[in-house]
PDB file of N, CA and C in Angstrom:
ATOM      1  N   UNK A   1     -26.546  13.839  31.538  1.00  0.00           N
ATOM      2  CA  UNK A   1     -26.949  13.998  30.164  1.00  0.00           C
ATOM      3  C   UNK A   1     -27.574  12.696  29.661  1.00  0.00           C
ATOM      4  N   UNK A   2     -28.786  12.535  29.376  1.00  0.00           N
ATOM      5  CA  UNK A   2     -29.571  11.723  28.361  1.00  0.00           C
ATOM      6  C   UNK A   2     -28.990  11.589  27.094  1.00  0.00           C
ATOM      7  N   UNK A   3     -29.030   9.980  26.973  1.00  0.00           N
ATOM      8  CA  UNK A   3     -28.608  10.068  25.392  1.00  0.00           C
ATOM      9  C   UNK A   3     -29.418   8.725  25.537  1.00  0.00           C
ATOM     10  N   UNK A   4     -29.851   8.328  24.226  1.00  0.00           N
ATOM     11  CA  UNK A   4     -30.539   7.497  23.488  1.00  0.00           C
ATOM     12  C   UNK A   4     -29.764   6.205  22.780  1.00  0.00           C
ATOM     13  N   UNK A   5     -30.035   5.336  23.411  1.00  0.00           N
ATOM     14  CA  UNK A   5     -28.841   4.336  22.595  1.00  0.00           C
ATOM     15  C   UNK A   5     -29.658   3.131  21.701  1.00  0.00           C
ATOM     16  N   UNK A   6     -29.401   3.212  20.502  1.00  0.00           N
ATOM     17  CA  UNK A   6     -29.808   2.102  19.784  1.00  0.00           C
ATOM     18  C   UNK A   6     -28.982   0.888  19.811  1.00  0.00           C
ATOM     19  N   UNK A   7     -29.803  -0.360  20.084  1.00  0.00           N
ATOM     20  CA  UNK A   7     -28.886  -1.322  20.203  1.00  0.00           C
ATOM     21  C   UNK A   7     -29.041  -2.187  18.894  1.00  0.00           C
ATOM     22  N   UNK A   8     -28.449  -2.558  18.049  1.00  0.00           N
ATOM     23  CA  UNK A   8     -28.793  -3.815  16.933  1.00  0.00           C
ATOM     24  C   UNK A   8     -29.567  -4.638  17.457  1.00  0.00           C
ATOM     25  N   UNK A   9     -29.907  -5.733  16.208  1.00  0.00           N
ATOM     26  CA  UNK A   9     -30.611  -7.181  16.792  1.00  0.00           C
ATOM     27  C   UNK A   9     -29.887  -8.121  17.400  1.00  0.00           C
ATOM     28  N   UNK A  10     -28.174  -8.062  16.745  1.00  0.00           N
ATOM     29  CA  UNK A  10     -27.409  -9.280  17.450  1.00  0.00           C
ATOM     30  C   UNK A  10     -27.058  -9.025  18.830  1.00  0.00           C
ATOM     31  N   UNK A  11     -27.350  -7.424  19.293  1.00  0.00           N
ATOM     32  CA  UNK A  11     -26.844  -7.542  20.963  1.00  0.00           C
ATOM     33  C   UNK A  11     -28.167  -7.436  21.677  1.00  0.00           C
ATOM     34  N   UNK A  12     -29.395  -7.361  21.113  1.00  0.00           N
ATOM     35  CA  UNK A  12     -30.383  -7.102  22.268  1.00  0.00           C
ATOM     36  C   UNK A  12     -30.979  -8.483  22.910  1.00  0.00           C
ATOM     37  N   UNK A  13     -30.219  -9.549  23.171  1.00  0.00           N
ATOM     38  CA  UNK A  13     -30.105 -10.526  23.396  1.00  0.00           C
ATOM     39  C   UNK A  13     -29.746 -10.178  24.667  1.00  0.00           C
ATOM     40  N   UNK A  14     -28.284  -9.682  25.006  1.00  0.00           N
ATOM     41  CA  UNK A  14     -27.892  -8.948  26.178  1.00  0.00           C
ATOM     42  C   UNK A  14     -28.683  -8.145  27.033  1.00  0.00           C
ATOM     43  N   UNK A  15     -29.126  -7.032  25.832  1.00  0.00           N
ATOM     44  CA  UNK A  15     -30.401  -5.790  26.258  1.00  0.00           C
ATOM     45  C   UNK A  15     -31.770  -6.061  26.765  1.00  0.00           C
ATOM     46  N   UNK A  16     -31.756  -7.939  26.887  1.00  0.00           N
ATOM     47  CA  UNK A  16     -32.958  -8.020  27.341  1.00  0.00           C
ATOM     48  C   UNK A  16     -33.894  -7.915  26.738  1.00  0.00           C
ATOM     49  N   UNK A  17     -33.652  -7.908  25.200  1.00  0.00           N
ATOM     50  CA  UNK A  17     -34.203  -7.766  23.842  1.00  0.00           C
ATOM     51  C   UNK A  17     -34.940  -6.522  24.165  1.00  0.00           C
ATOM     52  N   UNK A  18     -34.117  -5.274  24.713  1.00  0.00           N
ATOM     53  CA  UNK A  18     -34.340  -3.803  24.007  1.00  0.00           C
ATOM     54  C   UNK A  18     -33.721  -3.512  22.921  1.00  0.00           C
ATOM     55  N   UNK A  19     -34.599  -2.456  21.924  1.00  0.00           N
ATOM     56  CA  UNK A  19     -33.791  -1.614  20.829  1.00  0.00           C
ATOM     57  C   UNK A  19     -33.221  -0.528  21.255  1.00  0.00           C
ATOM     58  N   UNK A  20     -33.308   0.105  22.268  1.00  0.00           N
ATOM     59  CA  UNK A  20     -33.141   1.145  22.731  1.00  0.00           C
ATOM     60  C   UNK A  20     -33.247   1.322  23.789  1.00  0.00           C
ATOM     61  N   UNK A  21     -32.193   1.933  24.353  1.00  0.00           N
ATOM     62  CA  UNK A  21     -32.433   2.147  26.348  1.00  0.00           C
ATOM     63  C   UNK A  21     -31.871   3.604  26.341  1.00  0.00           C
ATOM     64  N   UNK A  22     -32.151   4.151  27.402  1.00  0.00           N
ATOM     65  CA  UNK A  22     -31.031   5.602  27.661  1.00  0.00           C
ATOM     66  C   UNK A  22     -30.483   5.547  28.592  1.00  0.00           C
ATOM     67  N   UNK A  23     -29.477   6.012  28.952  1.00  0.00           N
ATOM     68  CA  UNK A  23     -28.084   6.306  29.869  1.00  0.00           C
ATOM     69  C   UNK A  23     -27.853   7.782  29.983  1.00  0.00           C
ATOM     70  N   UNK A  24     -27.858   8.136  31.214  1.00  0.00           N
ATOM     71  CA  UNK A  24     -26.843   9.106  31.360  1.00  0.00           C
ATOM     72  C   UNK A  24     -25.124   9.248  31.651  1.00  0.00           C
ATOM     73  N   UNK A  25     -24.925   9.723  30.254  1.00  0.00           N
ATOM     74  CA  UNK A  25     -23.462  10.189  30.476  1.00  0.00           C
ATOM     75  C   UNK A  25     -22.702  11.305  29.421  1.00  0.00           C
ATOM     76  N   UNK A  26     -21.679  11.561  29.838  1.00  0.00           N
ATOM     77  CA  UNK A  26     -20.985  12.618  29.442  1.00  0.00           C
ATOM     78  C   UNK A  26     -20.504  12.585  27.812  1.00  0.00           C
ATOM     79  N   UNK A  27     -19.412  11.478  27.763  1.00  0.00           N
ATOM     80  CA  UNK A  27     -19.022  10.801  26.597  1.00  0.00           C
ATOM     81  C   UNK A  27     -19.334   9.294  26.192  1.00  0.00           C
ATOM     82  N   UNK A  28     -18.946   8.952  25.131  1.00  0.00           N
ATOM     83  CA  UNK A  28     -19.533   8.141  24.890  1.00  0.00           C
ATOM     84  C   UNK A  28     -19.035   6.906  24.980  1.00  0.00           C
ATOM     85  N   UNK A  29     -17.667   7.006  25.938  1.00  0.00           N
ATOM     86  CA  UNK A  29     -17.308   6.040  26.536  1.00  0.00           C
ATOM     87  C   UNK A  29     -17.884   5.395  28.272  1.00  0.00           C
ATOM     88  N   UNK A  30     -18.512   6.988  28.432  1.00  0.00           N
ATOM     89  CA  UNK A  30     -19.238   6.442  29.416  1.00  0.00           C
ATOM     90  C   UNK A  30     -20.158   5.979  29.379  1.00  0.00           C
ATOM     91  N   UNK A  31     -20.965   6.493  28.174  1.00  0.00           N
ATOM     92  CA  UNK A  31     -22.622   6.143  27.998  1.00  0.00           C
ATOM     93  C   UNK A  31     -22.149   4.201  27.800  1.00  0.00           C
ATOM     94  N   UNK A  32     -20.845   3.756  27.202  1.00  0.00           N
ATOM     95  CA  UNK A  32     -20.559   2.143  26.999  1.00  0.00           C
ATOM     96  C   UNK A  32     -20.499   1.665  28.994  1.00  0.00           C
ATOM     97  N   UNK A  33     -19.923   2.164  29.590  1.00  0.00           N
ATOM     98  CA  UNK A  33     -19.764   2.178  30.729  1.00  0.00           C
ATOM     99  C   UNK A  33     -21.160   1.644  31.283  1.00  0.00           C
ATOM    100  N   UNK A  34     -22.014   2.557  30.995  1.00  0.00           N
ATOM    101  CA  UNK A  34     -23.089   2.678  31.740  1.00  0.00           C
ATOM    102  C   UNK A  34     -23.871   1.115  31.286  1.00  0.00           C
ATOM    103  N   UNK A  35     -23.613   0.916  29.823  1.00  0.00           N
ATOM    104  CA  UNK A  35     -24.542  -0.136  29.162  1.00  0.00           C
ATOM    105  C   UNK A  35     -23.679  -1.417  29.874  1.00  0.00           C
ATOM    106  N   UNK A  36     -22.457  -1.206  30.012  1.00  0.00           N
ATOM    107  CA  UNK A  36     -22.338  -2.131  30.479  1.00  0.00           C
ATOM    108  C   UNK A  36     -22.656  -2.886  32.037  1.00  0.00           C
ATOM    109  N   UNK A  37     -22.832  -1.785  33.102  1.00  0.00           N
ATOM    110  CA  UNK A  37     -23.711  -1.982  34.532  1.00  0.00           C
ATOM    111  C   UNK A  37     -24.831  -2.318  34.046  1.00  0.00           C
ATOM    112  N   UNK A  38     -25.836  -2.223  33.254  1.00  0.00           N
ATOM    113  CA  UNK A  38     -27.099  -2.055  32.831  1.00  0.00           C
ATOM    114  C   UNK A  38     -27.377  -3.543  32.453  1.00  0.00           C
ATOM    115  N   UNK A  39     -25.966  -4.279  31.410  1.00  0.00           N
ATOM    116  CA  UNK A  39     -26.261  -5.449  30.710  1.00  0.00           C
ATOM    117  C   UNK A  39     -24.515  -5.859  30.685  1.00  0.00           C
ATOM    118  N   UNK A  40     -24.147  -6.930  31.838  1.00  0.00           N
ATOM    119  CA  UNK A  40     -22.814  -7.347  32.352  1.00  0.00           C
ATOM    120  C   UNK A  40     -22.424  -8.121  30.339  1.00  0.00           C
ATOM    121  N   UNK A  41     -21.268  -7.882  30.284  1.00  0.00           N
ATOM    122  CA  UNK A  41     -20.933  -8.839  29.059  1.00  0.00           C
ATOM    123  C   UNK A  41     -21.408  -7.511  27.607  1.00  0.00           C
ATOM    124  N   UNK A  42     -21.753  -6.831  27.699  1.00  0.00           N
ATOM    125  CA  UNK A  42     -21.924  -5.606  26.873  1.00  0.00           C
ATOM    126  C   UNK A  42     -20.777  -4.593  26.412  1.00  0.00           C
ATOM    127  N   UNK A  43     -19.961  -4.575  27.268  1.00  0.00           N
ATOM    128  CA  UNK A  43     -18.743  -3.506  26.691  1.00  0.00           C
ATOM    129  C   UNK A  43     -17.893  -4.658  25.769  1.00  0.00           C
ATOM    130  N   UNK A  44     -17.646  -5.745  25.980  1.00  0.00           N
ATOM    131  CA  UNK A  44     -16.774  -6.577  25.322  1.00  0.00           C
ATOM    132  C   UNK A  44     -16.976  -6.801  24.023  1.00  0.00           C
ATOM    133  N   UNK A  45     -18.122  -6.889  23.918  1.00  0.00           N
ATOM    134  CA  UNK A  45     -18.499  -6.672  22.485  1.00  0.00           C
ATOM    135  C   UNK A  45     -18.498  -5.361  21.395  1.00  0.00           C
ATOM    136  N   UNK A  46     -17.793  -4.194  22.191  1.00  0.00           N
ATOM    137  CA  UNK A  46     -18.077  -3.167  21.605  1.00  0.00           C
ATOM    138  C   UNK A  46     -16.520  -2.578  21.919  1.00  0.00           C
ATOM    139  N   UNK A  47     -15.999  -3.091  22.783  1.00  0.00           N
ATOM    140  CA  UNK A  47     -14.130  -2.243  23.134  1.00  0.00           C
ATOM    141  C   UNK A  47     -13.824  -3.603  23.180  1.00  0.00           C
ATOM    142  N   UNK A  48     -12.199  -3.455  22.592  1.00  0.00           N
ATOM    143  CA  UNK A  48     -11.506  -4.604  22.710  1.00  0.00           C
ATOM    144  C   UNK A  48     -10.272  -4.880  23.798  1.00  0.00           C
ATOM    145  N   UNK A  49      -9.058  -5.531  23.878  1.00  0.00           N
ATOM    146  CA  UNK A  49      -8.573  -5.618  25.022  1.00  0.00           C
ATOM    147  C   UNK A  49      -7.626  -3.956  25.428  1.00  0.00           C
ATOM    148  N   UNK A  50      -7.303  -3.472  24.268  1.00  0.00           N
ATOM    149  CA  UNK A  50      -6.650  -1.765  24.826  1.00  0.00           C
ATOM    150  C   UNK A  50      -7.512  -0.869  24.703  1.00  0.00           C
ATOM    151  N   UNK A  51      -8.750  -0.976  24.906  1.00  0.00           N
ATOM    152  CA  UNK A  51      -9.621   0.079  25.081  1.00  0.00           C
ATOM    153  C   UNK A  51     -10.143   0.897  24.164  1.00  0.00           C
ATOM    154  N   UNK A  52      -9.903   0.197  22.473  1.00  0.00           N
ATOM    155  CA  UNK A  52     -10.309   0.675  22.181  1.00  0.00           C
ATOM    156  C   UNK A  52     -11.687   0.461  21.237  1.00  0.00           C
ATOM    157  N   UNK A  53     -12.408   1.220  20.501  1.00  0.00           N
ATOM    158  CA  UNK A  53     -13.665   0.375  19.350  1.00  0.00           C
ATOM    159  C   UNK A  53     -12.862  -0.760  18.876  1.00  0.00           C
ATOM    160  N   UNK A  54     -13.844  -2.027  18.976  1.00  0.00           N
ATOM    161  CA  UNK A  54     -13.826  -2.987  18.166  1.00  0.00           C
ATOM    162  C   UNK A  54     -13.383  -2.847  16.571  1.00  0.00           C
ATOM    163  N   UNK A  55     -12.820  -3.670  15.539  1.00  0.00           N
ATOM    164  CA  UNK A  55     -12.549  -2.744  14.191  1.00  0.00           C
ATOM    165  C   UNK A  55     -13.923  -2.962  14.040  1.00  0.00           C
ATOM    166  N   UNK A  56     -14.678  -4.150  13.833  1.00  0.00           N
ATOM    167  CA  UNK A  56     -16.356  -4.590  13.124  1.00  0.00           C
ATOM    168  C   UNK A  56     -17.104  -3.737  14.073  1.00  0.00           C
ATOM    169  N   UNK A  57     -16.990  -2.950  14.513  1.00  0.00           N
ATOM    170  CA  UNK A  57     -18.222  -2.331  15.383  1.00  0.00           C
ATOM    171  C   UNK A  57     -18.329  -0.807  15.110  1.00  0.00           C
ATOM    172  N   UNK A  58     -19.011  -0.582  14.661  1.00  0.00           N
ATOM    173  CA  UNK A  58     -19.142   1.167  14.309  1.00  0.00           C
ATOM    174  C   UNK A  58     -20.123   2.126  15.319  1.00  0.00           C
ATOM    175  N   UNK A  59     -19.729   2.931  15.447  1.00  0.00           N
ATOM    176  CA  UNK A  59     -20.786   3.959  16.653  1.00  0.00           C
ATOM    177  C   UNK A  59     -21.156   5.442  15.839  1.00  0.00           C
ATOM    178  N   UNK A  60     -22.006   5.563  16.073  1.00  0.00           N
ATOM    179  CA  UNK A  60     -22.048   6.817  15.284  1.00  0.00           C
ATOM    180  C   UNK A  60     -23.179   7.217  16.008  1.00  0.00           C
ATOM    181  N   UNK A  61     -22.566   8.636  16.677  1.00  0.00           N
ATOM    182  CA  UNK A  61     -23.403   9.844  17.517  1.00  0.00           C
ATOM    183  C   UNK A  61     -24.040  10.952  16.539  1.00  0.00           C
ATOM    184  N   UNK A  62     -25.286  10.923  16.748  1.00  0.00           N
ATOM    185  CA  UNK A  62     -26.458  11.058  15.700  1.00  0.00           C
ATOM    186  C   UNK A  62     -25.788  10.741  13.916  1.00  0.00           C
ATOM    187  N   UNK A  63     -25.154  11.226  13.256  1.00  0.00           N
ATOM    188  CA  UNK A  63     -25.386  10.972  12.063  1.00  0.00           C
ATOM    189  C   UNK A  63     -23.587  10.915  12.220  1.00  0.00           C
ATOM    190  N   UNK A  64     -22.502  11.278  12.818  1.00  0.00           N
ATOM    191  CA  UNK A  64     -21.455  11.315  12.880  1.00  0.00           C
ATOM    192  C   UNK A  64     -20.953   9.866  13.071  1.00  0.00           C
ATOM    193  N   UNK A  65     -19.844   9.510  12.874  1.00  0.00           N
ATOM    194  CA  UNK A  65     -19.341   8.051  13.244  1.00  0.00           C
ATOM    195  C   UNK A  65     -18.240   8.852  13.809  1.00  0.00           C
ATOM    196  N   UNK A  66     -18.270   8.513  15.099  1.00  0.00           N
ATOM    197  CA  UNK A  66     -17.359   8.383  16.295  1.00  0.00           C
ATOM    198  C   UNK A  66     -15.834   8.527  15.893  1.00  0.00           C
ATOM    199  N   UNK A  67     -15.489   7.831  15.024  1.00  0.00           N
ATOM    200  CA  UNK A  67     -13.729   7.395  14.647  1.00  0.00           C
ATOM    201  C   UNK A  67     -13.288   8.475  13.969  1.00  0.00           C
ATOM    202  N   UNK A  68     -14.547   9.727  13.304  1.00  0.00           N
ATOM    203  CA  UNK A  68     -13.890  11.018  12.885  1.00  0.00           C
ATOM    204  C   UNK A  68     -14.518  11.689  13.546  1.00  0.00           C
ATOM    205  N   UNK A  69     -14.796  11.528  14.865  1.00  0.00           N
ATOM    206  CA  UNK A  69     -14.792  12.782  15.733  1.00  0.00           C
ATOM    207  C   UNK A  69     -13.627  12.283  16.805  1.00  0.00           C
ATOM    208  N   UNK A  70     -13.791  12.114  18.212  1.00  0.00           N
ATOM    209  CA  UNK A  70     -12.410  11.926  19.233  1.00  0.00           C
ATOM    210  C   UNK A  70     -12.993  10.691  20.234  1.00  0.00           C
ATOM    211  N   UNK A  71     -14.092   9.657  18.837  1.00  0.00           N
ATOM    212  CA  UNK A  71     -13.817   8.040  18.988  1.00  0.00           C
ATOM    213  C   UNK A  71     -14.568   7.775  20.288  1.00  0.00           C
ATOM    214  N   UNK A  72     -14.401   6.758  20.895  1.00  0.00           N
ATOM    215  CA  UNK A  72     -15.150   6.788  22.026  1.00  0.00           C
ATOM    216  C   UNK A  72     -14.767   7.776  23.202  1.00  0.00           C
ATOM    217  N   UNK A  73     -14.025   9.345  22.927  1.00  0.00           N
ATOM    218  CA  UNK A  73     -14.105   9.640  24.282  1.00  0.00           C
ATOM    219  C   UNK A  73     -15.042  10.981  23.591  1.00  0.00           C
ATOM    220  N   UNK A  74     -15.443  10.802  22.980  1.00  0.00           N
ATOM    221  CA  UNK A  74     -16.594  11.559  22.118  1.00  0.00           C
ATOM    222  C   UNK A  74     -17.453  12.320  23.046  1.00  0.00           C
ATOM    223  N   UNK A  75     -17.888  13.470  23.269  1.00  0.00           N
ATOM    224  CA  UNK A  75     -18.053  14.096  23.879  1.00  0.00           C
ATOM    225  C   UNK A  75     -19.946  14.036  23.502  1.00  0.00           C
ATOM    226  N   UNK A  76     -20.720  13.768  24.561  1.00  0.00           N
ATOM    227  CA  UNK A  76     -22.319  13.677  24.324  1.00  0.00           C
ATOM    228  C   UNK A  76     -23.213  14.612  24.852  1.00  0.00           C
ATOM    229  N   UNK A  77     -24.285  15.081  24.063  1.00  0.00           N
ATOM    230  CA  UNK A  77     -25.350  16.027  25.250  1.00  0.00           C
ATOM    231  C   UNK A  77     -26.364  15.503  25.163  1.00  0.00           C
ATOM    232  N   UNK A  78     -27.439  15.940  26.537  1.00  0.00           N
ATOM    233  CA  UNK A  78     -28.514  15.540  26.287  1.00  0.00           C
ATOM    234  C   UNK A  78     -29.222  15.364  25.336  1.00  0.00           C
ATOM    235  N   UNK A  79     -30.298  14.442  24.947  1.00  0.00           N
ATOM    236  CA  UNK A  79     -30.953  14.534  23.891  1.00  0.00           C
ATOM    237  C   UNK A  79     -30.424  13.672  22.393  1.00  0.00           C
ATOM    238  N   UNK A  80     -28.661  13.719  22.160  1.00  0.00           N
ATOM    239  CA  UNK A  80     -28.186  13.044  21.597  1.00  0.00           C
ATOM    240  C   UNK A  80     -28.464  11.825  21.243  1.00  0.00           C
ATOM    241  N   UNK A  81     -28.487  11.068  20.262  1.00  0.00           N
ATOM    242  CA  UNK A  81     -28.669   9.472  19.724  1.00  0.00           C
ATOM    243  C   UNK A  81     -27.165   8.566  19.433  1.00  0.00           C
ATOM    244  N   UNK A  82     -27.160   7.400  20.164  1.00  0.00           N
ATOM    245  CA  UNK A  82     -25.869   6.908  19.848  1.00  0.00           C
ATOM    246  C   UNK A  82     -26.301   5.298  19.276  1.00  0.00           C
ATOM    247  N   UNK A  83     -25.870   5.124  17.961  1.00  0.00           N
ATOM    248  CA  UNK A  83     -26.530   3.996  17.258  1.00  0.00           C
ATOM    249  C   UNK A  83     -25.069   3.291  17.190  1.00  0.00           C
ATOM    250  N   UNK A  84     -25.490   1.893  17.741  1.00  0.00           N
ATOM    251  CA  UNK A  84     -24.435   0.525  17.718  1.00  0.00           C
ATOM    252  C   UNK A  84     -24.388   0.300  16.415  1.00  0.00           C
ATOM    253  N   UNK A  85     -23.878   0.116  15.228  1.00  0.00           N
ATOM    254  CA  UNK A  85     -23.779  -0.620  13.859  1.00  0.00           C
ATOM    255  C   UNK A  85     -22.659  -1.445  13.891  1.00  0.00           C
ATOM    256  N   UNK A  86     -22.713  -2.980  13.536  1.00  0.00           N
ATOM    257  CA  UNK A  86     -22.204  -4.332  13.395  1.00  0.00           C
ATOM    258  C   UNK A  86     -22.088  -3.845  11.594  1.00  0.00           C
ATOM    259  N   UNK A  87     -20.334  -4.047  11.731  1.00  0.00           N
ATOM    260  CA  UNK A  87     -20.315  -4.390  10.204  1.00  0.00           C
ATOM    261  C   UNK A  87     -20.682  -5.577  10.037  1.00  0.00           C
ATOM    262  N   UNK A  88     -21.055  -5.212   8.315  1.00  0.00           N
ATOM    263  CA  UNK A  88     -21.590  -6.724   7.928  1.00  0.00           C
ATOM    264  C   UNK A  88     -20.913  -7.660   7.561  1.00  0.00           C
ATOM    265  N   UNK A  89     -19.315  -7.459   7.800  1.00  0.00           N
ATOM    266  CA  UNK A  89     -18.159  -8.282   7.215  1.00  0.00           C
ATOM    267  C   UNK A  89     -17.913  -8.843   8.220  1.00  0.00           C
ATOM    268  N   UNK A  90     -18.441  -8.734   9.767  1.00  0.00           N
ATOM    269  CA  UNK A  90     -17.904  -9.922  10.594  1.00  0.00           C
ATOM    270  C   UNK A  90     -17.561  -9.377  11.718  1.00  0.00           C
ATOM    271  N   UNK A  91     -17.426  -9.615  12.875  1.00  0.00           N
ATOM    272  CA  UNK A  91     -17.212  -8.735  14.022  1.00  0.00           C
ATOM    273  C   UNK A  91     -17.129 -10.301  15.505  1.00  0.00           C
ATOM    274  N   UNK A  92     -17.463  -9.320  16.809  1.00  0.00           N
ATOM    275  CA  UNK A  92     -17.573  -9.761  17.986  1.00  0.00           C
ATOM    276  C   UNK A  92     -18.633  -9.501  18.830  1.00  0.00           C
ATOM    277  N   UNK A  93     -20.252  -9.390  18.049  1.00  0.00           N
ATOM    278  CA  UNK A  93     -21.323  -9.438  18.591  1.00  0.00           C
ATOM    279  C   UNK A  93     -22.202 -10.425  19.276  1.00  0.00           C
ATOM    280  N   UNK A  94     -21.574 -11.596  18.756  1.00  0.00           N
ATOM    281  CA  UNK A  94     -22.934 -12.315  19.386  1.00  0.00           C
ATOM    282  C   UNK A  94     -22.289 -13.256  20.252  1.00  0.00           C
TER     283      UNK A  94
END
């Protein structure tokens, strides 16, 4: 499954200064999986040490935010959009 991943400005540093790459995967813990083979040092910034979302880091699969659906084991289909958002109060992006 194709999904579309938007990356912010503070991680496409990592991305090789992409805005956007695609991955295939199932959920959207894999599609992090995948970004992270893609760009080493990428999941850390986005899961913390028990696996789960960062609090400053928001995901939201097309217009949904992740944390009220079933979070990163969020279930993805092709075609889907998964946008990285950095709160603006402070986080573990850069």
């Amino acid at each position: 499954m194709a999904v579309v991943v938007r990356i912010p400005t503070p991680l496409r540093r990592i991305a090789n200064g992409q805005g956007e790459v695609q991955v295939d995967a199932k959920t959207v813990r894999e599609a992090i999986e995948k970004l992270e083979e893609m760009f080493p040092g990428f999941r850390e910034r986005l899961i913390d040490e028990k696996g789960e979302l960062r609090r400053f880091v928001n995901l939201y699969l097309n217009d949904e935010d992740v944390r009220f659906l079933k979070g990163i084991d969020s279930e993805i289909k092709d075609g889907d959009v998964l946008s990285i958002v950095p709160a603006i109060a402070g986080g573990y992006l850069t």
